[in-house]
PDB file of N, CA and C in Angstrom:
ATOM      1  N   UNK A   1     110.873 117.094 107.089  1.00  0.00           N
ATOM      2  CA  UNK A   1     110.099 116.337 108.059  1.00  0.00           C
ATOM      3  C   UNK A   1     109.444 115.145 107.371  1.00  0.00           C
ATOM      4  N   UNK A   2     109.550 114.104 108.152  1.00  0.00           N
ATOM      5  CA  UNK A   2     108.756 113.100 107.873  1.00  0.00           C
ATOM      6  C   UNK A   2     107.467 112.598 107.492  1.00  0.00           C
ATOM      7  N   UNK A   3     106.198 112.120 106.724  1.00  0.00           N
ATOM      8  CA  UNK A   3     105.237 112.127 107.028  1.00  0.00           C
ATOM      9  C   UNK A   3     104.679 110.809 106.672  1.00  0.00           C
ATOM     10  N   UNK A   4     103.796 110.485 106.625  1.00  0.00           N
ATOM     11  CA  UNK A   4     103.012 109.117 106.372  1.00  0.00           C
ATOM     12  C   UNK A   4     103.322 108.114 105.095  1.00  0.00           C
ATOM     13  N   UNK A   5     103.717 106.879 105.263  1.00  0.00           N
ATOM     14  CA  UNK A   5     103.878 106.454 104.364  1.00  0.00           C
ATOM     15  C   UNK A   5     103.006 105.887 103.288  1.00  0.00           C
ATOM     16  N   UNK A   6     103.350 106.426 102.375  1.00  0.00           N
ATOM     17  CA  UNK A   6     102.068 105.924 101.550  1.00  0.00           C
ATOM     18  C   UNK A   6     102.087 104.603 100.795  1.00  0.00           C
ATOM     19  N   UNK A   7     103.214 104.011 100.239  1.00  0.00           N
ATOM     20  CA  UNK A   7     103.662 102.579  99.717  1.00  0.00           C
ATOM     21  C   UNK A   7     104.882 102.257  99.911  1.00  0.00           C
ATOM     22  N   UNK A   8     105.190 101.005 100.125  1.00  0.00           N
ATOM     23  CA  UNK A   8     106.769 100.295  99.552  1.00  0.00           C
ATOM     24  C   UNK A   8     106.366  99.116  98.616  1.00  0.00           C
ATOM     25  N   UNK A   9     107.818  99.383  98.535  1.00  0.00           N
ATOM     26  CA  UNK A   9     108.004  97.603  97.303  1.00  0.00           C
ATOM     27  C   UNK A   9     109.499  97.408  97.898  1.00  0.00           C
ATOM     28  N   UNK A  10     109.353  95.948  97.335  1.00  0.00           N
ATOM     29  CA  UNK A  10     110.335  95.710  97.466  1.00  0.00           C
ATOM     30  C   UNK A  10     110.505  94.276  96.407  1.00  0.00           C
ATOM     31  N   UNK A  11     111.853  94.512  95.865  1.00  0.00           N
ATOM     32  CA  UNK A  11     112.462  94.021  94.863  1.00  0.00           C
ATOM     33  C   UNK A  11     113.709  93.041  95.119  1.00  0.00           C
ATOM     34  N   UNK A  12     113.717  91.750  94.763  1.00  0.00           N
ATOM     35  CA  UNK A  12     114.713  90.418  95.298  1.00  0.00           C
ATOM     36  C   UNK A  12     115.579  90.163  94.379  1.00  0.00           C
ATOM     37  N   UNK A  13     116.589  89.957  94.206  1.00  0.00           N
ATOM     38  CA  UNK A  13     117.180  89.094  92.910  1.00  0.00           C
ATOM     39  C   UNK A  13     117.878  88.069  93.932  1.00  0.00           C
ATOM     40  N   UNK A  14     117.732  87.077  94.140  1.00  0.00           N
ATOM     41  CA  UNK A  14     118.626  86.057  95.153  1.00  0.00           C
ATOM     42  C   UNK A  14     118.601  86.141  96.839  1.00  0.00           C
ATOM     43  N   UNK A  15     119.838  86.864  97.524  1.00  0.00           N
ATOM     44  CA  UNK A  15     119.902  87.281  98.797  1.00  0.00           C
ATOM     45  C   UNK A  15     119.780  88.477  99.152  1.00  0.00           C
ATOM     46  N   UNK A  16     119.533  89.013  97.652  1.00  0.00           N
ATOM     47  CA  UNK A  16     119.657  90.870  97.885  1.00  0.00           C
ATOM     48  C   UNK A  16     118.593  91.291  97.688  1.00  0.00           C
ATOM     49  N   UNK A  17     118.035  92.098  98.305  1.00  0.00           N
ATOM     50  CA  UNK A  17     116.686  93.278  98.370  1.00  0.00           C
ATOM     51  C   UNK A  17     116.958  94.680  97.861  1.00  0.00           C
ATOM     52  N   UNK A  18     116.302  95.043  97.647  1.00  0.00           N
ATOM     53  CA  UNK A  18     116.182  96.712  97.428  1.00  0.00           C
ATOM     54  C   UNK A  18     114.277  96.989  97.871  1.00  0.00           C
ATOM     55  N   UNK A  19     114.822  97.965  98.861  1.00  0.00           N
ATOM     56  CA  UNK A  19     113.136  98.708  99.083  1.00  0.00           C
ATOM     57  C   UNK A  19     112.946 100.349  98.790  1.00  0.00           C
ATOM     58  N   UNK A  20     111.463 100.282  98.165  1.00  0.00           N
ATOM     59  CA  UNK A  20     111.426 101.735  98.182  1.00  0.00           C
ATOM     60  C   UNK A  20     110.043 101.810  99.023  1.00  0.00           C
ATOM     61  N   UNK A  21     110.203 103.090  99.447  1.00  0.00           N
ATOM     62  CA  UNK A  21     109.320 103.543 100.423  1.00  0.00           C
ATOM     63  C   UNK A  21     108.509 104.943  99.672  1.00  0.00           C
ATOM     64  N   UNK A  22     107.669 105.310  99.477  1.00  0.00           N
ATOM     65  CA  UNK A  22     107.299 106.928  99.072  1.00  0.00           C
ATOM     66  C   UNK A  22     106.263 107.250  99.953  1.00  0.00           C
ATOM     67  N   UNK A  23     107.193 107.914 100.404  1.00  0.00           N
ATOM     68  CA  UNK A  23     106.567 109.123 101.927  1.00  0.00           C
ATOM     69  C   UNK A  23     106.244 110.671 101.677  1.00  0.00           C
ATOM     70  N   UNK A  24     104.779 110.789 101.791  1.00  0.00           N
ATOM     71  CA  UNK A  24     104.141 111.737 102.008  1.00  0.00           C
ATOM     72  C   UNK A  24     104.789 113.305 102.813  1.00  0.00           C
ATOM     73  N   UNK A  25     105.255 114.085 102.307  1.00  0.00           N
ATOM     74  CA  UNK A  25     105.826 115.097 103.243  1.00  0.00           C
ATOM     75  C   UNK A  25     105.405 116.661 103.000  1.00  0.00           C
ATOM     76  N   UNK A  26     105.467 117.023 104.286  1.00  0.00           N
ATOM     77  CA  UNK A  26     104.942 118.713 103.712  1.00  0.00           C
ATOM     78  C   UNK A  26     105.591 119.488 102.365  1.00  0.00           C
ATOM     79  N   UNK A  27     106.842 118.904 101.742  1.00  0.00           N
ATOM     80  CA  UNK A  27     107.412 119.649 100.585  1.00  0.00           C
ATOM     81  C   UNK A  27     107.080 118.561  99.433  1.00  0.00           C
ATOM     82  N   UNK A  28     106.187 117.864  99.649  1.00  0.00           N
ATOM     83  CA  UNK A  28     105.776 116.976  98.724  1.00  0.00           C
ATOM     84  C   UNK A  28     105.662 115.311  98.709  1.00  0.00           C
ATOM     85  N   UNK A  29     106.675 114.784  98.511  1.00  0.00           N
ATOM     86  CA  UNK A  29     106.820 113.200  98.334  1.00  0.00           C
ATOM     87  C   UNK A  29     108.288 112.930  98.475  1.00  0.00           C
ATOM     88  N   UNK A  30     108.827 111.595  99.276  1.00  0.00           N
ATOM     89  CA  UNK A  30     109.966 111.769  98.978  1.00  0.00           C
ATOM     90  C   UNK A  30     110.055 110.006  98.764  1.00  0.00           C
ATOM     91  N   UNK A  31     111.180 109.721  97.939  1.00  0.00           N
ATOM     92  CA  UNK A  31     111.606 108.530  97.766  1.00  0.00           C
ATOM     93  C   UNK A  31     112.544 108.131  98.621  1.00  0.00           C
ATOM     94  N   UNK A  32     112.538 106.648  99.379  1.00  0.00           N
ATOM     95  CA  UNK A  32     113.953 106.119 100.557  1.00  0.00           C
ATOM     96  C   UNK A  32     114.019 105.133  99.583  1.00  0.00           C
ATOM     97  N   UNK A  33     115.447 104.892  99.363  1.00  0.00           N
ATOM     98  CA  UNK A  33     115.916 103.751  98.743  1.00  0.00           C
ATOM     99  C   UNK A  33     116.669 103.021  99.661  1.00  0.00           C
ATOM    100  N   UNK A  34     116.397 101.845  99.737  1.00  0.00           N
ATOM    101  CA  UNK A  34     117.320 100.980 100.856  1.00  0.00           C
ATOM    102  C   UNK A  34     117.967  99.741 100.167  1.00  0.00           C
ATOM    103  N   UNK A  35     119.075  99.345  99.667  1.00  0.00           N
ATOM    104  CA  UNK A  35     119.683  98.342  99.067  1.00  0.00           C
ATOM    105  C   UNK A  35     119.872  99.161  97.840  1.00  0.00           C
ATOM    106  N   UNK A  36     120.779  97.710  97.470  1.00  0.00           N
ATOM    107  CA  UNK A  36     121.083  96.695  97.815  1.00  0.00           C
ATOM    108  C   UNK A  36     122.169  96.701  98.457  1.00  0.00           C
ATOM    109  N   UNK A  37     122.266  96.158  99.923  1.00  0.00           N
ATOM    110  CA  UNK A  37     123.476  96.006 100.605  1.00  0.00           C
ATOM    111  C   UNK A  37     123.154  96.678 101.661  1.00  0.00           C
ATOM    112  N   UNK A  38     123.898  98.222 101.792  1.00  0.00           N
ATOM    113  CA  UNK A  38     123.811  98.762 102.716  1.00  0.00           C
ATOM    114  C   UNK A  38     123.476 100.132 102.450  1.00  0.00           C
ATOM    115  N   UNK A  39     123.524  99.976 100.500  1.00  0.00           N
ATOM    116  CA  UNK A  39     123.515 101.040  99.733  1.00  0.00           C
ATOM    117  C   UNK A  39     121.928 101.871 100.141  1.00  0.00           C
ATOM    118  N   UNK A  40     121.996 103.482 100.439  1.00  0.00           N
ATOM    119  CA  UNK A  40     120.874 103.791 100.624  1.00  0.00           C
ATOM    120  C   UNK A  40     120.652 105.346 100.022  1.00  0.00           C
ATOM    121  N   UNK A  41     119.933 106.110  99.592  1.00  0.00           N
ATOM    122  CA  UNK A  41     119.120 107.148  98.856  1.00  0.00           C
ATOM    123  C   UNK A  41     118.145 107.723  99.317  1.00  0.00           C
ATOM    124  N   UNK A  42     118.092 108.841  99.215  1.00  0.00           N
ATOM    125  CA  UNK A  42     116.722 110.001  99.074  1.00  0.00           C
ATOM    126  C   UNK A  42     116.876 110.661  98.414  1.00  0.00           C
ATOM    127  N   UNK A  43     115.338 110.540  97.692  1.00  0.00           N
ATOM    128  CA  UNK A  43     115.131 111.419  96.388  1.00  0.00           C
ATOM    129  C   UNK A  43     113.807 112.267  96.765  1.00  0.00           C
ATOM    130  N   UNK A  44     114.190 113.456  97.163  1.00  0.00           N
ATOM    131  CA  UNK A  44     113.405 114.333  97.304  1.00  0.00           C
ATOM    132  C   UNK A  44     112.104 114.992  96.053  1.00  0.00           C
ATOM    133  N   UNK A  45     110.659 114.758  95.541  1.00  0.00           N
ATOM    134  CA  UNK A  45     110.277 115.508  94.873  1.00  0.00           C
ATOM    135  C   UNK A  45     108.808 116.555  95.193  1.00  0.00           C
ATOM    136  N   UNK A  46     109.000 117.354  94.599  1.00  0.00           N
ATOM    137  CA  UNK A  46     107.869 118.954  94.321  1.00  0.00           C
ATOM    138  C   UNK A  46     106.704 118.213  94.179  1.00  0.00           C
ATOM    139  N   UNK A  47     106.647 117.020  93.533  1.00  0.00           N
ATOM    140  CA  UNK A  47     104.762 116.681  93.161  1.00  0.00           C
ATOM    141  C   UNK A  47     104.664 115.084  92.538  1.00  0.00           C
ATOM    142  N   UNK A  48     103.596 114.652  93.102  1.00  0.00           N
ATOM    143  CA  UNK A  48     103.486 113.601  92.403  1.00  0.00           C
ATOM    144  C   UNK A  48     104.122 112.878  91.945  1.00  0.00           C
ATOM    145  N   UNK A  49     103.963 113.570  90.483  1.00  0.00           N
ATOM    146  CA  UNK A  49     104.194 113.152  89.107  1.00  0.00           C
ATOM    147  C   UNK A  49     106.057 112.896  88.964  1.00  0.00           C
ATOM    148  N   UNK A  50     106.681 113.879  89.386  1.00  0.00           N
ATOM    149  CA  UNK A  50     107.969 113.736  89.515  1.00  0.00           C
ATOM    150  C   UNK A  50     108.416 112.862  90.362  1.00  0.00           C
ATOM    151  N   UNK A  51     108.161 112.036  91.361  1.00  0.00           N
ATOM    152  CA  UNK A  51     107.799 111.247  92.421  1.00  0.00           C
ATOM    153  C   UNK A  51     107.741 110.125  91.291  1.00  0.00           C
ATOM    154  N   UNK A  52     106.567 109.898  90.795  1.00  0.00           N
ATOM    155  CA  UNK A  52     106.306 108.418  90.015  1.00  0.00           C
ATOM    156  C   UNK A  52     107.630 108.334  89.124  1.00  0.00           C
ATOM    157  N   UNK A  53     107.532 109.423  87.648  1.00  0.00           N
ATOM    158  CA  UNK A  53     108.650 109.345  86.929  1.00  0.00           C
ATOM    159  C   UNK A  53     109.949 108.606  87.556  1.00  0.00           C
ATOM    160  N   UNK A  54     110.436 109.146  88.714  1.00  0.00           N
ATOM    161  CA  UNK A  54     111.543 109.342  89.052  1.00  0.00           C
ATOM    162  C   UNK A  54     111.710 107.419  89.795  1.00  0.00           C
ATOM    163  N   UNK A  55     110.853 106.776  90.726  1.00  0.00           N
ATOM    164  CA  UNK A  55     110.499 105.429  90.961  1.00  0.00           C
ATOM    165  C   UNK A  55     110.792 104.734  89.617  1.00  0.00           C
ATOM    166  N   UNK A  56     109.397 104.958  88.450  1.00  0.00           N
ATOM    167  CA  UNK A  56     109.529 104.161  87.776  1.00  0.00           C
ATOM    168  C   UNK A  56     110.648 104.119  87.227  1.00  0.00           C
ATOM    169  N   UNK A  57     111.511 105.073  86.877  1.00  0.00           N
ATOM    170  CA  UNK A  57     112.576 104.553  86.224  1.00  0.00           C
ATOM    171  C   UNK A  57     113.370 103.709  86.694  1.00  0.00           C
ATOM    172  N   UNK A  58     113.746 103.975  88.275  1.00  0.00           N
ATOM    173  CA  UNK A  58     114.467 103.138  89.441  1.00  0.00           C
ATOM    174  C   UNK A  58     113.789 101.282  89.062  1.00  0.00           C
ATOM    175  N   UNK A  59     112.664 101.144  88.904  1.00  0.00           N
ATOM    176  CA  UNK A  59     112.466 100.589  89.060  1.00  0.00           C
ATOM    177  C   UNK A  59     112.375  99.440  87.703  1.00  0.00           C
ATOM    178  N   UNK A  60     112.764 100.435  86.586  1.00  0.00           N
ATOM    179  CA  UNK A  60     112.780  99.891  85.601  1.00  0.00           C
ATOM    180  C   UNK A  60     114.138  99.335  85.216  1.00  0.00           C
ATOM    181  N   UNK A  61     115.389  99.714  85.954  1.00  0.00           N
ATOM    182  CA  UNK A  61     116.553  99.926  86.128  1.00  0.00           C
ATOM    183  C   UNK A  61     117.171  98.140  87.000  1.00  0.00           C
ATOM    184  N   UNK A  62     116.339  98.557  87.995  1.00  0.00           N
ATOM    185  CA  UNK A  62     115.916  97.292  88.989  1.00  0.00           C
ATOM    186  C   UNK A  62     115.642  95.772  88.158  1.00  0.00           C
ATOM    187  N   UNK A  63     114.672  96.146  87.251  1.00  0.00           N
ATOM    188  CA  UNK A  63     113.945  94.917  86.471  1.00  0.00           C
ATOM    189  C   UNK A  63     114.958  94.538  85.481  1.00  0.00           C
ATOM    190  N   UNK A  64     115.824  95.189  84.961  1.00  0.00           N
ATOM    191  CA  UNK A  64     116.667  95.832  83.834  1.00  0.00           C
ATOM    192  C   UNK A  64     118.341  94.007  84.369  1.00  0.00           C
ATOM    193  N   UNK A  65     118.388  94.595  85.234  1.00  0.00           N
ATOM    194  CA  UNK A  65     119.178  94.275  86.659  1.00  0.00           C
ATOM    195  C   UNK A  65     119.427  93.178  87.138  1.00  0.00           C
ATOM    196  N   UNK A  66     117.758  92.545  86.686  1.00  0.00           N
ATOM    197  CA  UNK A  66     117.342  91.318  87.382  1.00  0.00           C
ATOM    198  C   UNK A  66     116.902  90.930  88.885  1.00  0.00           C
ATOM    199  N   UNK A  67     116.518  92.050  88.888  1.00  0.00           N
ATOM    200  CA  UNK A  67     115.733  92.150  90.206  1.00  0.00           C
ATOM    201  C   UNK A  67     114.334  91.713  89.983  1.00  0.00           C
ATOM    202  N   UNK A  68     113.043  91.387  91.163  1.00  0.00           N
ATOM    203  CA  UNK A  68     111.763  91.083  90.709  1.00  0.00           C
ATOM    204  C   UNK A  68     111.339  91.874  91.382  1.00  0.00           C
ATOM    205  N   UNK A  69     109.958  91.857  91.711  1.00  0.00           N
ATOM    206  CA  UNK A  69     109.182  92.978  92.339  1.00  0.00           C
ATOM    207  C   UNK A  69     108.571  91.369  93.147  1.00  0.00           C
ATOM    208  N   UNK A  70     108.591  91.726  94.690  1.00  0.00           N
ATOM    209  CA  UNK A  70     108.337  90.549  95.329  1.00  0.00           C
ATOM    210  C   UNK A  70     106.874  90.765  95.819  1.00  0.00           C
ATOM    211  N   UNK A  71     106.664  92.179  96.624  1.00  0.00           N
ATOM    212  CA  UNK A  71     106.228  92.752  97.245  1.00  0.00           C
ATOM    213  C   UNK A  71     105.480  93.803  97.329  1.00  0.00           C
ATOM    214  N   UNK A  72     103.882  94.303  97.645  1.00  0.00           N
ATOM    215  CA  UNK A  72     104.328  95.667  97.583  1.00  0.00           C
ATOM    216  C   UNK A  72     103.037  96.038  99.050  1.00  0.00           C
ATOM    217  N   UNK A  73     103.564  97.228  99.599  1.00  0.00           N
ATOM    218  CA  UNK A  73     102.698  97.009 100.440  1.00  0.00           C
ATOM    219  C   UNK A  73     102.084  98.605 100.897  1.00  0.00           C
ATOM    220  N   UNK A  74     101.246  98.529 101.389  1.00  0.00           N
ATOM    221  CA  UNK A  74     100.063 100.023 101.197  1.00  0.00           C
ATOM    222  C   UNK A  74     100.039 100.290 102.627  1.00  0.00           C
ATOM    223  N   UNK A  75     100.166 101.668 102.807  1.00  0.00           N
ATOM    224  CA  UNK A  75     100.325 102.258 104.242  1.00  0.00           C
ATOM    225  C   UNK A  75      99.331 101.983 104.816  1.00  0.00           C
ATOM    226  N   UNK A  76      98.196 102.026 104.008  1.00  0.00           N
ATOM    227  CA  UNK A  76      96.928 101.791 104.956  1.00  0.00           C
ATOM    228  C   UNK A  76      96.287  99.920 104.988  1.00  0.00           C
ATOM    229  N   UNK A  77      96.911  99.629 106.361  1.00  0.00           N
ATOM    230  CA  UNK A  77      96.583  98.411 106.502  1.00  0.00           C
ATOM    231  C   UNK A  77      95.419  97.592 107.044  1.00  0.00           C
ATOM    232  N   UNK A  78      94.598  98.510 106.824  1.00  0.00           N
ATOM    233  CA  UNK A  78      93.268  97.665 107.009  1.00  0.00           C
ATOM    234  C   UNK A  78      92.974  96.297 106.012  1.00  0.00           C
ATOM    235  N   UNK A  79      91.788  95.482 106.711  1.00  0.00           N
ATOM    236  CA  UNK A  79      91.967  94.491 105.921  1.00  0.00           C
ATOM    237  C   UNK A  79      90.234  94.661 106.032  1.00  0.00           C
ATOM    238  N   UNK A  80      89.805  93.949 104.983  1.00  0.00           N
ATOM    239  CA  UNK A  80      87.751  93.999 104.813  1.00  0.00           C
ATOM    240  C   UNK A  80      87.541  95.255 104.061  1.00  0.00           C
ATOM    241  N   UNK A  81      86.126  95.182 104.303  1.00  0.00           N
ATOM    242  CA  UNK A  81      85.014  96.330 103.617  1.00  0.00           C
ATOM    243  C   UNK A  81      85.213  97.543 104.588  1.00  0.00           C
ATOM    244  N   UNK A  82      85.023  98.506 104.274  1.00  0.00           N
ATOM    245  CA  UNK A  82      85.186 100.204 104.908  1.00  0.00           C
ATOM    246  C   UNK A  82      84.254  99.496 105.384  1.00  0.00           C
ATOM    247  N   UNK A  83      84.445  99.560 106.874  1.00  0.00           N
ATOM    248  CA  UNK A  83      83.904  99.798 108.540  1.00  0.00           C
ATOM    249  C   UNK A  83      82.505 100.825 108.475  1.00  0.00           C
ATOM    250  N   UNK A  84      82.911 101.529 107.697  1.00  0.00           N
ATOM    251  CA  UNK A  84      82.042 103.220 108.219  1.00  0.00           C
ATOM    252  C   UNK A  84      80.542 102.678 106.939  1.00  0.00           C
ATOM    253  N   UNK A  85      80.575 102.056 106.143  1.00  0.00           N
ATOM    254  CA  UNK A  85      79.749 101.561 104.826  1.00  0.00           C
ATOM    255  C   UNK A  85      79.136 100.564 105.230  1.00  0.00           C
ATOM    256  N   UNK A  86      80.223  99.191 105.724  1.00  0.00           N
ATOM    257  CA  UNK A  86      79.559  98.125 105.241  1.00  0.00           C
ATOM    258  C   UNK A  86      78.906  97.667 106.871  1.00  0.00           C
ATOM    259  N   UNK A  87      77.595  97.311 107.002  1.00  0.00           N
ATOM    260  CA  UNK A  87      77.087  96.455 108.088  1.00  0.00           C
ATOM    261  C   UNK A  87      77.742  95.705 108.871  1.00  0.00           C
ATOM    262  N   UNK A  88      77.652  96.007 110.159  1.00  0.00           N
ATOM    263  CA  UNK A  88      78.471  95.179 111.031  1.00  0.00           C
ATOM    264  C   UNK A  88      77.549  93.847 111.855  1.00  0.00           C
ATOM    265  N   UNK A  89      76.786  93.924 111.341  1.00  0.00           N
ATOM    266  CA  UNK A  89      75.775  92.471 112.047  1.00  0.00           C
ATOM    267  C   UNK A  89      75.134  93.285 113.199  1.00  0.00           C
ATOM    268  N   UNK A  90      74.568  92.130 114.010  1.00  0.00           N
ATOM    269  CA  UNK A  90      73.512  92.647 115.331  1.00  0.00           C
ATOM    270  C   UNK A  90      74.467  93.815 115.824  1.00  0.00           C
ATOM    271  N   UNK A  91      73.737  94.575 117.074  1.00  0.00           N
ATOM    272  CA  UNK A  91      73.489  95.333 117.511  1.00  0.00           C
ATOM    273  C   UNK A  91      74.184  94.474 119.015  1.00  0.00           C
ATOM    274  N   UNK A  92      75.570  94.534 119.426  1.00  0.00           N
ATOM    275  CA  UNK A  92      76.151  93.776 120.493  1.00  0.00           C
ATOM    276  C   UNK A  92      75.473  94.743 122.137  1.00  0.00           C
ATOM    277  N   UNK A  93      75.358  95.871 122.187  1.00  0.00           N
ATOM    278  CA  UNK A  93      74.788  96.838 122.958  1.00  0.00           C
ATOM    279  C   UNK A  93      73.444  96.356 123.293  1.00  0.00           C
ATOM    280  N   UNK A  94      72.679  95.859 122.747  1.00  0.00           N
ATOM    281  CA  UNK A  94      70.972  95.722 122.993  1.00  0.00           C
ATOM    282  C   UNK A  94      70.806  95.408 124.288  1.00  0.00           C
ATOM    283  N   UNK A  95      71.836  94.508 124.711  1.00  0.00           N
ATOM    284  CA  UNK A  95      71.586  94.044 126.003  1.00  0.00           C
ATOM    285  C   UNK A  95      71.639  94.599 127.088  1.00  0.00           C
ATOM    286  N   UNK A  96      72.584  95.756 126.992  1.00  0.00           N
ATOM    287  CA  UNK A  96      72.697  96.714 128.314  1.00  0.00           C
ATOM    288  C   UNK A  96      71.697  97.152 128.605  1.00  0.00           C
ATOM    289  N   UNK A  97      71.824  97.416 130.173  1.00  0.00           N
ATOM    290  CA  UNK A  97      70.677  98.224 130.929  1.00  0.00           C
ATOM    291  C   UNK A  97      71.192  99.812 131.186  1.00  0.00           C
ATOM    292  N   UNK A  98      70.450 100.631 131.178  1.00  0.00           N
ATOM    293  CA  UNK A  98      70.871 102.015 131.720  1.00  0.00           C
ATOM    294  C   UNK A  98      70.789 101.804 133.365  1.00  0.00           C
ATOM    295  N   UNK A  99      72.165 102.474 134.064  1.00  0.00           N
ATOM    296  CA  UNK A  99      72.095 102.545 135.317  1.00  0.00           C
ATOM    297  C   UNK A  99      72.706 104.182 135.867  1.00  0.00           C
ATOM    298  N   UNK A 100      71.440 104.154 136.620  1.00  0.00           N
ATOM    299  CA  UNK A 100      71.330 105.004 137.343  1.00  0.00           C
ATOM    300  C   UNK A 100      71.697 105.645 138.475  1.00  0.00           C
TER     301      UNK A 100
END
């Protein structure tokens, strides 16, 4: 099963891409490889750590290759200061009336 994505990158050499995706899943983490071409992969891992190992090398392979790292982008796309922390200015509500 599928679950939340937690990062991609993605890597250019010219007209060609390669993306990786590492998705969060109940049996752990899994790697999607997409490129170059049409060429595509899953690398299933148990934890973490086997997860990173297993990227970085891809990715060292990639650089190796002549590929660049163009990109990289974080599942969680908020943009600013945590909402829940930082002050949001006046009080837009003050003005309402209670009705009865």
């Amino acid at each position: 099963m599928i679950g939340a994505v937690e990062t991609a990158w993605l890597f250019t050499r010219g007209a060609e891409s390669v993306r990786i995706i590492r998705v969060n899943t109940s049996n752990g983490q899994t790697l999607l490889v997409n490129g170059p071409g049409s060429d595509s992969t899953i690398h299933q891992a148990d934890d973490t750590m086997e997860c990173v190992r297993h990227q970085s090398e891809l990715e060292r392979r990639l650089v190796g290759k002549g590929f660049r790292l163009e990109r990289v982008d974080s599942g969680n796309r908020r943009r600013g200061s945590d909402r829940r922390t930082a002050l949001r200015g006046p009080d837009r509500r003050t003005h309402l009336e209670r009705v009865v």
